[in-house]
C-alpha atoms as a PDB file:
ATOM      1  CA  UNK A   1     -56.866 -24.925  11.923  1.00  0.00           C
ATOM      2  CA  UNK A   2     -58.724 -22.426  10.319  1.00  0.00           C
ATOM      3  CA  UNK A   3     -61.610 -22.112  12.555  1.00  0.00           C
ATOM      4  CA  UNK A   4     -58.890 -22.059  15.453  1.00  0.00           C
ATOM      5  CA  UNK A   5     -57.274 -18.939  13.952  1.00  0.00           C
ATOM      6  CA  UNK A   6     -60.018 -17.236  12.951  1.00  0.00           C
ATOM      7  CA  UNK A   7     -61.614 -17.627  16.165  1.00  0.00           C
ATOM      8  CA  UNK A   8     -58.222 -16.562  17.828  1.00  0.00           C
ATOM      9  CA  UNK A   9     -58.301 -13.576  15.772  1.00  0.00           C
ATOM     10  CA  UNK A  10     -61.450 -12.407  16.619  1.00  0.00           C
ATOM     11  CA  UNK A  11     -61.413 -12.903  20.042  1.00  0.00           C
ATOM     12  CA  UNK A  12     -58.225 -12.411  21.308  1.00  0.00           C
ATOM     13  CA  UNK A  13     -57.452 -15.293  23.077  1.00  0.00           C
ATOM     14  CA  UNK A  14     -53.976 -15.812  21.322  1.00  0.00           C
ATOM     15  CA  UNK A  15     -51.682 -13.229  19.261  1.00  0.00           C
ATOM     16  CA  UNK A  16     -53.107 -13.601  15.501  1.00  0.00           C
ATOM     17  CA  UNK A  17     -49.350 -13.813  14.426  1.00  0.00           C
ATOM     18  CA  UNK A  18     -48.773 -17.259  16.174  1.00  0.00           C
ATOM     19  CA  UNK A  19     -52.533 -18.091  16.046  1.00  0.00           C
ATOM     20  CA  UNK A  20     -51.112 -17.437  11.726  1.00  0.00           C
ATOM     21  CA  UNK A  21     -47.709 -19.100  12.003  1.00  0.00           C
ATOM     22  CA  UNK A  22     -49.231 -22.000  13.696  1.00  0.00           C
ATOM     23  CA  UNK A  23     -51.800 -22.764  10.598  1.00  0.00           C
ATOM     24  CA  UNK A  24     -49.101 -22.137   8.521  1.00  0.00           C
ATOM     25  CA  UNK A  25     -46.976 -24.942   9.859  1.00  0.00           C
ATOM     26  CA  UNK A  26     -49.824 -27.582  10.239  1.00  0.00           C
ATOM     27  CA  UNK A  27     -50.511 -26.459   6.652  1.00  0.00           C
ATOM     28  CA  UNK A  28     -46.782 -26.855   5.380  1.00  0.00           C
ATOM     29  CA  UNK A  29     -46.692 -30.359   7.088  1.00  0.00           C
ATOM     30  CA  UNK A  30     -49.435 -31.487   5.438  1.00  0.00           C
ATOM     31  CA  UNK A  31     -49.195 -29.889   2.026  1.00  0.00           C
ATOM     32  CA  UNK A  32     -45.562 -30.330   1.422  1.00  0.00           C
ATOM     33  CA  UNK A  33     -43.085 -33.547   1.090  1.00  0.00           C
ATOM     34  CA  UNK A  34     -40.732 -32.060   3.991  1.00  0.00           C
ATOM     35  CA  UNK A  35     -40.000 -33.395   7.224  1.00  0.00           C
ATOM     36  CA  UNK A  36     -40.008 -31.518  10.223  1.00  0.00           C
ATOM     37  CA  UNK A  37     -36.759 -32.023  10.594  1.00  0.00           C
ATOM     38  CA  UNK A  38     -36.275 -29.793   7.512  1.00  0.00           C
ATOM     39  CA  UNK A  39     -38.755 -27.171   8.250  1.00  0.00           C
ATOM     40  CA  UNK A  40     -37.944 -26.538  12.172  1.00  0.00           C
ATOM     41  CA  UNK A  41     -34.332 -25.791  13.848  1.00  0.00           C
ATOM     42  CA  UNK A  42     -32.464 -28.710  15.435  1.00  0.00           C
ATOM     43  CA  UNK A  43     -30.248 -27.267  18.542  1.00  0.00           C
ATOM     44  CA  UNK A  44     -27.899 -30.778  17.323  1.00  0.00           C
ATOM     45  CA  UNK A  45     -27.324 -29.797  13.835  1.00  0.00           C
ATOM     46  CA  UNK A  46     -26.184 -26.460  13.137  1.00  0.00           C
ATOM     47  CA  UNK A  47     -26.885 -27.081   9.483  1.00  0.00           C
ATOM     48  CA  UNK A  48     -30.579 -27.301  10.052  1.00  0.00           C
ATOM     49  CA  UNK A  49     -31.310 -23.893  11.228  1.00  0.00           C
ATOM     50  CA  UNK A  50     -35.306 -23.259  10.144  1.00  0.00           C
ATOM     51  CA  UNK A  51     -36.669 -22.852   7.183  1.00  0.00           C
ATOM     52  CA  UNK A  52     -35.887 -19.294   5.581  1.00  0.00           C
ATOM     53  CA  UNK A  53     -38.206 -17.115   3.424  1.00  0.00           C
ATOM     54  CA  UNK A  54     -35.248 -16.850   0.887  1.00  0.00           C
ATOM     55  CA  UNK A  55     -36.069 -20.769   0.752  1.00  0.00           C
ATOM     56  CA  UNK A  56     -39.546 -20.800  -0.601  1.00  0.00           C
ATOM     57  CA  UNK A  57     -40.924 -20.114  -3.843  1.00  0.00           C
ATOM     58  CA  UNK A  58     -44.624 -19.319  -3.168  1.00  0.00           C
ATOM     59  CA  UNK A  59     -44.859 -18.457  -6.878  1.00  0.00           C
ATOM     60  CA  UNK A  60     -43.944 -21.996  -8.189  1.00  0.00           C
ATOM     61  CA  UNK A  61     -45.220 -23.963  -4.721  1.00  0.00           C
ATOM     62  CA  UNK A  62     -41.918 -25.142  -3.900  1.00  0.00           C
ATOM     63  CA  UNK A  63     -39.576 -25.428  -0.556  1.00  0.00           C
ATOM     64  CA  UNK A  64     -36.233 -25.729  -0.748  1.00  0.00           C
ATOM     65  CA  UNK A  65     -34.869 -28.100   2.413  1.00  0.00           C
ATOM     66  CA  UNK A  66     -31.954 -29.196   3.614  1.00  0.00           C
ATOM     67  CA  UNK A  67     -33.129 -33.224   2.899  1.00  0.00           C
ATOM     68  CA  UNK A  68     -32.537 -35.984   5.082  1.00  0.00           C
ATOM     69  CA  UNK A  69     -29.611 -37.180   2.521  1.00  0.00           C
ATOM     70  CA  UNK A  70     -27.723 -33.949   4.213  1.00  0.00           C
ATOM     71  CA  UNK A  71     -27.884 -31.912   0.679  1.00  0.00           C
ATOM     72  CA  UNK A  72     -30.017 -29.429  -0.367  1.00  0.00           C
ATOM     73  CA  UNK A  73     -33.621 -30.505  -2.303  1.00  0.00           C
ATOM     74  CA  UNK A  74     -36.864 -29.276  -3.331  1.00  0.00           C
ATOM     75  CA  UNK A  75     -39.754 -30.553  -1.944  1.00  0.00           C
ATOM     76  CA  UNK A  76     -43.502 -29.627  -3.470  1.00  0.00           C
ATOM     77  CA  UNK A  77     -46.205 -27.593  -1.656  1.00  0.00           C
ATOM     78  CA  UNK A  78     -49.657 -27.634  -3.120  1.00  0.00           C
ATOM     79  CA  UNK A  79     -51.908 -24.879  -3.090  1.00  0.00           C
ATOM     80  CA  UNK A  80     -53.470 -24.831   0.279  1.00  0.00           C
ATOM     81  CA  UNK A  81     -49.510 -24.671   2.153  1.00  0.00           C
ATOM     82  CA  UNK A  82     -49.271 -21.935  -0.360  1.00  0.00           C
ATOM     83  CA  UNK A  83     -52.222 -19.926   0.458  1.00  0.00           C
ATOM     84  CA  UNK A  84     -51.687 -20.213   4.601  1.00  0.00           C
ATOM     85  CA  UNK A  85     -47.877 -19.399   4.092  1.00  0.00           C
ATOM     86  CA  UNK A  86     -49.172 -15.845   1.934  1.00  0.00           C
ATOM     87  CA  UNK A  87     -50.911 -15.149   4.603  1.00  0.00           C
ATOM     88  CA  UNK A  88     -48.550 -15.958   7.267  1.00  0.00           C
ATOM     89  CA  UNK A  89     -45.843 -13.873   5.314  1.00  0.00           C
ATOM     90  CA  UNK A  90     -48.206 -10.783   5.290  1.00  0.00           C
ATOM     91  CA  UNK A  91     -49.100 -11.177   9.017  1.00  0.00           C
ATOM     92  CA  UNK A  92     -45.201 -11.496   9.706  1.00  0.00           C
ATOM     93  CA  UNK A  93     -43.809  -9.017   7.190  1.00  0.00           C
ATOM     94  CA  UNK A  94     -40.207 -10.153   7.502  1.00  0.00           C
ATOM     95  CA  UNK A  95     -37.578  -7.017   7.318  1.00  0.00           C
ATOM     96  CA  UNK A  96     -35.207  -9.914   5.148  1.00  0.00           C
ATOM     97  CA  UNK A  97     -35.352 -12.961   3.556  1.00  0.00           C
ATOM     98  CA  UNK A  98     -32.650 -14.064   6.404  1.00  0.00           C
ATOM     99  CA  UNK A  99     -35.703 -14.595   8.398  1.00  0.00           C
ATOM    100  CA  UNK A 100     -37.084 -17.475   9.869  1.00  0.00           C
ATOM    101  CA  UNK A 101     -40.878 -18.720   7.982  1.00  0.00           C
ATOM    102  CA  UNK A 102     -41.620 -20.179  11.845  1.00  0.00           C
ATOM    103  CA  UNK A 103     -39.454 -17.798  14.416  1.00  0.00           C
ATOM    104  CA  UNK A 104     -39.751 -19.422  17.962  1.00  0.00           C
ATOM    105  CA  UNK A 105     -41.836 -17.348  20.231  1.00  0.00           C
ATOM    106  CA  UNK A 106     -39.725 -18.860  23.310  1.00  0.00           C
ATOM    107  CA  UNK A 107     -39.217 -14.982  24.650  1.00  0.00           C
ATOM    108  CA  UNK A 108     -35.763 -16.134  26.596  1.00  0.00           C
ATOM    109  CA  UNK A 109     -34.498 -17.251  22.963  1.00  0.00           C
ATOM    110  CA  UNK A 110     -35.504 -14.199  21.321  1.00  0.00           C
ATOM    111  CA  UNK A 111     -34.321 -11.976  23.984  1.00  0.00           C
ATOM    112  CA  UNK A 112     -30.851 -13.525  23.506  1.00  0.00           C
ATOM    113  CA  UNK A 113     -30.847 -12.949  19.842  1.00  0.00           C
ATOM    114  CA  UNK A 114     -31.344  -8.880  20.756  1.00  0.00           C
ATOM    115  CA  UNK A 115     -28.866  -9.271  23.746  1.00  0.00           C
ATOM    116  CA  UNK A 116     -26.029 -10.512  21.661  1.00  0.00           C
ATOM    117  CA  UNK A 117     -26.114  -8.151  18.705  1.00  0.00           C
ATOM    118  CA  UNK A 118     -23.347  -5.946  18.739  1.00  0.00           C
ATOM    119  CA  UNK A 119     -24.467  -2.459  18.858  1.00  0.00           C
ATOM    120  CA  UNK A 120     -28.030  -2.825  20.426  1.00  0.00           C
ATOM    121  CA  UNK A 121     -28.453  -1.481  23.810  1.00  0.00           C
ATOM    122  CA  UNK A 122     -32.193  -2.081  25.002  1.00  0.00           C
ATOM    123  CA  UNK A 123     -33.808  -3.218  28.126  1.00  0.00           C
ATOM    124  CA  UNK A 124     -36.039  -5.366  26.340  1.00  0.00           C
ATOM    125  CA  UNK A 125     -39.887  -6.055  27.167  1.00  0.00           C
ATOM    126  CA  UNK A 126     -41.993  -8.798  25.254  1.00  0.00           C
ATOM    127  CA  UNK A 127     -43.984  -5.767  22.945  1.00  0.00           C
ATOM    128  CA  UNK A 128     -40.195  -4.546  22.503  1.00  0.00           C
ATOM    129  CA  UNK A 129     -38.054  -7.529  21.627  1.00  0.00           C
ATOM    130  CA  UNK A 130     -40.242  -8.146  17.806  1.00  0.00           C
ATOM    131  CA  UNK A 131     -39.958  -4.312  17.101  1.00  0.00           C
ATOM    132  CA  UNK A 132     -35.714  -4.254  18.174  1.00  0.00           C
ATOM    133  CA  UNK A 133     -35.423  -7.299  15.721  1.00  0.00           C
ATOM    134  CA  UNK A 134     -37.320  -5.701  12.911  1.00  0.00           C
ATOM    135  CA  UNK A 135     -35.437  -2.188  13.523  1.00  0.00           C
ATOM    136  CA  UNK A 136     -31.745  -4.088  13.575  1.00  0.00           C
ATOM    137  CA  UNK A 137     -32.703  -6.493  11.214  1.00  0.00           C
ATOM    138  CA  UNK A 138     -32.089  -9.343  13.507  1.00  0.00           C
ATOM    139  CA  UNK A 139     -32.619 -12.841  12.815  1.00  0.00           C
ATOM    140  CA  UNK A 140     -34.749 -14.358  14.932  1.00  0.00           C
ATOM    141  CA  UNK A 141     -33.984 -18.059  16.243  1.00  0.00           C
ATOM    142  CA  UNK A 142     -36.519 -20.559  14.242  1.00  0.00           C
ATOM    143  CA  UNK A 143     -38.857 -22.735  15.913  1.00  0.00           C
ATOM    144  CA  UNK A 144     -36.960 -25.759  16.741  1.00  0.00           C
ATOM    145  CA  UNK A 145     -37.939 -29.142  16.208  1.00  0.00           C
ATOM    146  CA  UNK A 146     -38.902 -29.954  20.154  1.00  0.00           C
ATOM    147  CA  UNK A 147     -41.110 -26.698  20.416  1.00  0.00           C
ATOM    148  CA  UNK A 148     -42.455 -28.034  16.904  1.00  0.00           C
ATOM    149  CA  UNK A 149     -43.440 -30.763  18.676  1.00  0.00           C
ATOM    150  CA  UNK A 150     -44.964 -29.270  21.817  1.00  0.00           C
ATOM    151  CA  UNK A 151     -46.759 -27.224  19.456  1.00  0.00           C
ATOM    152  CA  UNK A 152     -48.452 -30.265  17.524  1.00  0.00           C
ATOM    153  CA  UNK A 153     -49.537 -31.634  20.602  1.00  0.00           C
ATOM    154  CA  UNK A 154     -50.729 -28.735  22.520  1.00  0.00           C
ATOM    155  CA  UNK A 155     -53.301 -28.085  19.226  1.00  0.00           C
ATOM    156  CA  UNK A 156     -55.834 -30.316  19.186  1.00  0.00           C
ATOM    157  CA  UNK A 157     -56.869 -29.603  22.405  1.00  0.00           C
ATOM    158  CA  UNK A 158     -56.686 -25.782  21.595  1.00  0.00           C
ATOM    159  CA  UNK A 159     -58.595 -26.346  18.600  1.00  0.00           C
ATOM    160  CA  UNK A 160     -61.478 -28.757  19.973  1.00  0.00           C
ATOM    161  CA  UNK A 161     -60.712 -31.366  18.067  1.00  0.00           C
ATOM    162  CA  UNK A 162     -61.728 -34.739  20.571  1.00  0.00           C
ATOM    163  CA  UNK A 163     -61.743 -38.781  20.082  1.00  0.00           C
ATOM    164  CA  UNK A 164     -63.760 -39.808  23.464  1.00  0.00           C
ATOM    165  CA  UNK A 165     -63.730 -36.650  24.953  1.00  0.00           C
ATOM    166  CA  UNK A 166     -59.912 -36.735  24.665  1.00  0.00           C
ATOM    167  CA  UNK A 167     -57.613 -34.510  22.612  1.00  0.00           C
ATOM    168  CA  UNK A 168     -56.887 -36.169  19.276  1.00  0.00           C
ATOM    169  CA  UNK A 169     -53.512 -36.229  18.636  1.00  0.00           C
ATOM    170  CA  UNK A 170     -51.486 -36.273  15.562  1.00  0.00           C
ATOM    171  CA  UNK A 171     -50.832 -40.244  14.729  1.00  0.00           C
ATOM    172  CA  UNK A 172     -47.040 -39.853  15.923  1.00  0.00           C
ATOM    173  CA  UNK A 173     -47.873 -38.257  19.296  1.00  0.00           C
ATOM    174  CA  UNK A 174     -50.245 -40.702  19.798  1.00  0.00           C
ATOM    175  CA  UNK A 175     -47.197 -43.338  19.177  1.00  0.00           C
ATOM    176  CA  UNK A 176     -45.211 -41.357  21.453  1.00  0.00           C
ATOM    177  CA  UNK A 177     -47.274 -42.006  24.727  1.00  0.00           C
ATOM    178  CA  UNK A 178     -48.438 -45.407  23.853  1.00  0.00           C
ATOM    179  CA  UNK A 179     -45.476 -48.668  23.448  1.00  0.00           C
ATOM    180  CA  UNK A 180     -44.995 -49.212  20.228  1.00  0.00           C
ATOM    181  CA  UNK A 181     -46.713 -52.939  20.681  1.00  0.00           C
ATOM    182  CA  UNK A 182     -49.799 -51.976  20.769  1.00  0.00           C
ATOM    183  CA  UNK A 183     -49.924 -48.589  18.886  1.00  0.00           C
ATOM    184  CA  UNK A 184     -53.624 -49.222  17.234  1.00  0.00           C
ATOM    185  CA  UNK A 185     -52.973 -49.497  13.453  1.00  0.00           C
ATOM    186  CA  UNK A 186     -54.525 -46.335  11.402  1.00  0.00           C
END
């Protein structure tokens, strides 16, 4: 995931603040005891809205989540989550802590959140709709769990990483598009 933002970076072929954002979530999945379901919005729950930046405590490497025993917990994040969330939250620069640590970049979603804000009238334009959320201090809808999951799938592939000449997908996608009697044991 590195490489892959790096090299999006430096050669332009996605924005560096999702090529950022995305890193950040692989590297929250992976460093931290939360589920998905507690990091990403869930449409069904209005409880689980996204994991906030008032949430986190980079300083101590801890998340607080909204567990799967419906209360609030605190789940760990070693150092490497910590890092690639620093440097998502300085590539993002969120106006509040209300904001979102993964906003969705589903651009009918966001322009919605600008559209229904009372006192905001602006035709709004992709390079528009980030800088009239920052200047109202609009929340932004998180990432929610099903474009989590597109996103996880859709990465391998971005990032070259092959089995066969396939994409290599995450153990549960693979599960996903195979019956579970004969998912290959890993």
């Amino acid at each position: 995931m590195d490489l892959r933002t790096e090299d999006a970076i430096d050669h332009g072929w996605l924005d560096a603040d999702r090529a950022t954002r995305d890193r950040a979530i692989v590297a929250t999945l992976a460093y931290s005891g939360a589920r998905g379901s507690e990091l990403f919005r869930d449409p069904q729950n209005t409880r689980r809205s996204g994991l906030r930046w008032r949430d986190i405590d980079l300083d101590e490497g801890v998340l607080r989540v909204y567990g799967k025993s419906q209360e609030w917990q605190r789940s760990p994040l070693l150092n490497p989550g910590v890092e690639r969330l620093r440097a998502h939250r300085r590539r993002q620069d969120p106006p509040t802590d209300d904001w979102p640590v993964f906003p969705t970049a589903h651009l009918p979603s966001l322009y919605n959140a600008v559209r229904e804000a009372d006192g905001v009238v602006a035709e709004t334009a992709k390079d528009t709709v980030w800088s009239l959320l920052r200047e109202h201090e609009l929340t932004p809808p998180a990432l929610s769990t099903t474009g989590a999951r597109t996103l996880l799938k859709r990465l391998p592939s971005e990032s070259g990483i092959t089995e066969g000449g396939e994409p290599r997908l995450p153990a549960w996608a693979r599960r996903l598009e195979t019956p579970l009697s004969i998912v290959p044991t890993v």
